[in-house]
Protein backbone atom coordinates (compact mmCIF):
# COMPACT_ATOMS: atom_id res chain seq x y z
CA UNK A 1 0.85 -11.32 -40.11
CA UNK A 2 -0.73 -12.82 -37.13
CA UNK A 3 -3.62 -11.32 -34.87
CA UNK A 4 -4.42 -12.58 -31.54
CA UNK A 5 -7.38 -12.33 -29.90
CA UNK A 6 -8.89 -12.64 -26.10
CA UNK A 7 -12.04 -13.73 -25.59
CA UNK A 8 -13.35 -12.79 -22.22
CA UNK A 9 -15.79 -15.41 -20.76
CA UNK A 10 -17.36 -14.32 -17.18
CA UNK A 11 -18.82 -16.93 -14.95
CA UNK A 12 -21.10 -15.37 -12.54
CA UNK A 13 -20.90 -18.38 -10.19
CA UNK A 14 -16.80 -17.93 -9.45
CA UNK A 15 -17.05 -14.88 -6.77
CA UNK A 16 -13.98 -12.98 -6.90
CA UNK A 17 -11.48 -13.58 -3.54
CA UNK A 18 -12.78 -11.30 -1.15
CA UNK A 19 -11.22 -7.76 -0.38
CA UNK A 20 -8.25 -7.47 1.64
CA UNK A 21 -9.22 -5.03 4.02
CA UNK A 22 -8.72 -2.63 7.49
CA UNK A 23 -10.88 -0.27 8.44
CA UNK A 24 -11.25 2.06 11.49
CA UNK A 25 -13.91 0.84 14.06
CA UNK A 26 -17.29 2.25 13.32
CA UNK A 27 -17.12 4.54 16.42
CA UNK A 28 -13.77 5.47 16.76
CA UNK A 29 -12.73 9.67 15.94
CA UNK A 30 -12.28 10.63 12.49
CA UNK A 31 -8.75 10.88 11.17
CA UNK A 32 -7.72 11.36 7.58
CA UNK A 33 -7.76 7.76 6.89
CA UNK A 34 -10.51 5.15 7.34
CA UNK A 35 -8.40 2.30 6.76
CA UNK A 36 -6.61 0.51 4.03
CA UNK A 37 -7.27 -1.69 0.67
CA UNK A 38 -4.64 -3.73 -0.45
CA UNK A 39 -6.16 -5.05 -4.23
CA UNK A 40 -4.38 -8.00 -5.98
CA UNK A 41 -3.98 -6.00 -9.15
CA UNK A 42 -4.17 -2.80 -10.54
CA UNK A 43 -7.35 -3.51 -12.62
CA UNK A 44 -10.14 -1.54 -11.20
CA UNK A 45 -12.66 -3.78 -13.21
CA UNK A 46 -11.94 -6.95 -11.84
CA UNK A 47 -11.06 -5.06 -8.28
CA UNK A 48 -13.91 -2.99 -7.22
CA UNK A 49 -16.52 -5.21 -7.55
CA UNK A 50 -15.10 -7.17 -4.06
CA UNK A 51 -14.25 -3.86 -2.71
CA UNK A 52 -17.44 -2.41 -3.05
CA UNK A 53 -19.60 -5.32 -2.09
CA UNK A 54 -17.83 -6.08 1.27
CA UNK A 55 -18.07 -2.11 1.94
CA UNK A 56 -21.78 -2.15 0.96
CA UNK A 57 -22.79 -4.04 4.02
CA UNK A 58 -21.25 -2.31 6.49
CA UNK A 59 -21.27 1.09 4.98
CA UNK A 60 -24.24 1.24 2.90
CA UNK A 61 -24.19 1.16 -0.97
CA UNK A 62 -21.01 2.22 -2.57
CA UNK A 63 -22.43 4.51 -5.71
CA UNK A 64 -18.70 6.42 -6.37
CA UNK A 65 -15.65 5.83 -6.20
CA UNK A 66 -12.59 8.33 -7.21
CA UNK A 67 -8.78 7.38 -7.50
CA UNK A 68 -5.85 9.34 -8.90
CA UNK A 69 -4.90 7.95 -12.07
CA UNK A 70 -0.92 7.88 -11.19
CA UNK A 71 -1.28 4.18 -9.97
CA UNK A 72 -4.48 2.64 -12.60
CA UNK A 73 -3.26 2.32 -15.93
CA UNK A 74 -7.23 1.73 -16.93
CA UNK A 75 -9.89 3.72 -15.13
CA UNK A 76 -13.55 2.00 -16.31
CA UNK A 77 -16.26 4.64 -16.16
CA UNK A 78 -18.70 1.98 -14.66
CA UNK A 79 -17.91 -1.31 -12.45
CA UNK A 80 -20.59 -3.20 -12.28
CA UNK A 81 -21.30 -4.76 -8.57
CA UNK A 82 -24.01 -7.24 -7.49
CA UNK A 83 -26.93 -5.45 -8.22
CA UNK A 84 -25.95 -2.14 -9.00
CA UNK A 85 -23.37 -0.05 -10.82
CA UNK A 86 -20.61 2.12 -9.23
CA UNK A 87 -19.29 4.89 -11.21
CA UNK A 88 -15.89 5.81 -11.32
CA UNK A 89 -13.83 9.20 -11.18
CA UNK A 90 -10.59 10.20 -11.33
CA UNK A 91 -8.70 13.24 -9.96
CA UNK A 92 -4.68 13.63 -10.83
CA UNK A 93 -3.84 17.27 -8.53
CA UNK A 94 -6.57 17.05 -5.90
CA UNK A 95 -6.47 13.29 -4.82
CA UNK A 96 -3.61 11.59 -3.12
CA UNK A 97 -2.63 9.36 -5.24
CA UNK A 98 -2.26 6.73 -2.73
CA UNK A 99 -5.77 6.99 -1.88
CA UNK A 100 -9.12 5.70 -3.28
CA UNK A 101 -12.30 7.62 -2.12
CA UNK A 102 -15.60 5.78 -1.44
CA UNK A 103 -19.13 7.28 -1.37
CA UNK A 104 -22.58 6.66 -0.58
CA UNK A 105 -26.01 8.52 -1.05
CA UNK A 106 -27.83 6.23 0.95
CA UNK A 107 -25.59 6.13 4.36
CA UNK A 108 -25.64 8.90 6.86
CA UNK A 109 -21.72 9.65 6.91
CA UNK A 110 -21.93 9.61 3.28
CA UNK A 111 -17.03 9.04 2.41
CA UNK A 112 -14.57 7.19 3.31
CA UNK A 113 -10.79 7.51 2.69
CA UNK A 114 -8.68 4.15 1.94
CA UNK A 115 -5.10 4.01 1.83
CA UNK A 116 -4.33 1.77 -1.36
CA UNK A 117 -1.61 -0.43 -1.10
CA UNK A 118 0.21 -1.62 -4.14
CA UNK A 119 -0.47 -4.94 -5.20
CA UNK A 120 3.27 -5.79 -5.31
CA UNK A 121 3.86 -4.89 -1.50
CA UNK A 122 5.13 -7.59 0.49
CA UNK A 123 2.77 -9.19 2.95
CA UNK A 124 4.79 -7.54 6.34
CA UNK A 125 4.79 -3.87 4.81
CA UNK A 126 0.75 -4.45 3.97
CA UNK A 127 0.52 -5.31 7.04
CA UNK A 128 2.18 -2.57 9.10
CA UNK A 129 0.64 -0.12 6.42
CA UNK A 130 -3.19 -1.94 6.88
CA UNK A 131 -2.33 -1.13 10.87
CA UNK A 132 -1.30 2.01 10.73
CA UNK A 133 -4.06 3.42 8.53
CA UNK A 134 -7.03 1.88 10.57
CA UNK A 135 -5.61 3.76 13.84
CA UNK A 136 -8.36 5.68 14.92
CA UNK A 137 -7.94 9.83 14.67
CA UNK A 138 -4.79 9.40 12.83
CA UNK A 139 -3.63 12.52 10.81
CA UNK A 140 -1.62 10.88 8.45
CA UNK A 141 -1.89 11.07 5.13
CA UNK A 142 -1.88 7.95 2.57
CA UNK A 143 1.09 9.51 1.15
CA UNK A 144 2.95 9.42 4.37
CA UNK A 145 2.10 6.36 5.48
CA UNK A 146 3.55 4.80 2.01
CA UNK A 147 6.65 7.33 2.40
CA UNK A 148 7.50 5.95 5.74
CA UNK A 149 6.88 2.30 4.80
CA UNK A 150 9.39 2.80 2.24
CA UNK A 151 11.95 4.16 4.52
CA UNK A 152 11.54 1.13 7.14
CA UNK A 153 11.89 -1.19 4.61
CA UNK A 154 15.07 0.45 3.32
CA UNK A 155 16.09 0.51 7.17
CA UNK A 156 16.08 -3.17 7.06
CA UNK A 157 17.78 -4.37 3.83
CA UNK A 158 20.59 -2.30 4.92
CA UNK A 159 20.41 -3.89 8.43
CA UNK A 160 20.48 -6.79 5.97
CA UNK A 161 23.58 -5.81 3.84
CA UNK A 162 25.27 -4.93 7.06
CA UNK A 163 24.54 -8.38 8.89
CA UNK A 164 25.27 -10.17 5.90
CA UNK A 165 29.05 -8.25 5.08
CA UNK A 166 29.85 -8.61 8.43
CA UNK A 167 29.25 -12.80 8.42
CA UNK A 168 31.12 -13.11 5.27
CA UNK A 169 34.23 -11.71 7.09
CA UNK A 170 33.51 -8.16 5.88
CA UNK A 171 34.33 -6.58 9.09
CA UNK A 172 37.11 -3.76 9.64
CA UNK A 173 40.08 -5.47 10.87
CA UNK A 174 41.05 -3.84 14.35
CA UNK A 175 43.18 -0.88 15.22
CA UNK A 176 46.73 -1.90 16.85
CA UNK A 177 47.47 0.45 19.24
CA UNK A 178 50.88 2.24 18.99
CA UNK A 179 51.18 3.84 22.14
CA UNK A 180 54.64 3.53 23.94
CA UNK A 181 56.59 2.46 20.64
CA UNK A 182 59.09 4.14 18.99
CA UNK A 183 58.71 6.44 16.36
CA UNK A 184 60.44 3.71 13.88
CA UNK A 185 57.88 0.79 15.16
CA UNK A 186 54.78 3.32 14.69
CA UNK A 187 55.68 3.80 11.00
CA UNK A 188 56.06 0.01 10.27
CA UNK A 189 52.78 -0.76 12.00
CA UNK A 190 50.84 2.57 9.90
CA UNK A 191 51.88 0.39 6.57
């Protein structure tokens, strides 16, 4: 029997690539979304940290954060961030689980909603979805947003299918007309 084992080195001196990230201009009205996330994995460990410390400047310091467990296989308790730790909840009924939830004790609005966009998501449909969830007083949900992603993207791979029948000769072949012909010539032709 063979065991294998991972050692885990960390070198503080490679920064992890920075946050991919749309948020709602600081003055714009409050909607139900204040922008988007789109991680590079679905490890909140090696995620947050980038999250957290973009967010911290222009936010203030990130000290929470809360996701639905439907889309984290691993939900850390702690994440450590450059100088300071953010702790880590999870709700499964009362979060969207589309939808990570920021907060701060030190800045005056105190939470912010992000859509979060699966890792796996092309880069067009992260970027429609990183539009449409920084649009200022939007009442979408993150759920919805997702939801109709998914139908414009099945939209166009059947536009796709269609296009693609059609140029390989897939096309209906077209109707003869049989007015004016005898009843006998209008039975060959329906063969």
């Amino acid at each position: 029997m063979t065991a294998t084992t991972e050692t885990t080195v960390t070198d503080e001196r490679v920064s992890p690539p920075p946050a991919r990230l749309s948020l709602t201009p600081a003055d714009a009205p409050p909607g139900l979304l204040d922008g988007a996330w789109w991680p590079r994995s679905r490890d909140l460990l090696r995620e947050l940290p980038a999250l957290t410390a973009r967010l911290d400047v222009c936010w203030g310091r990130i000290t929470r954060v809360t996701v639905n467990p439907t889309h984290w296989p691993v939900i850390p308790r702690k994440v450590p961030v450059a100088g300071h730790t953010v702790g880590v909840g999870w709700f499964r009924e009362e979060q969207d689980p589309h939808k990570l939830i920021l907060l701060s004790y030190t800045a005056e609005r105190g939470r912010w909603d992000l859509l979060v966009i699966p890792p796996e998501t092309t880069a067009a449909s992260a970027a429609r979805l990183m539009s449409a969830a920084a649009v200022p007083g939007s009442l979408l949900t993150a759920t919805r947003l997702m939801d109709d992603e998914v139908k414009i993207r099945d939209a166009a791979e059947e536009r796709g299918r269609t296009s693609e029948w059609d140029a390989e000769g897939g096309a209906a072949p077209p109707r003869r007309l049989s007015i004016g012909l005898p009843a006998s010539a209008r039975e060959t032709l329906g063969r």
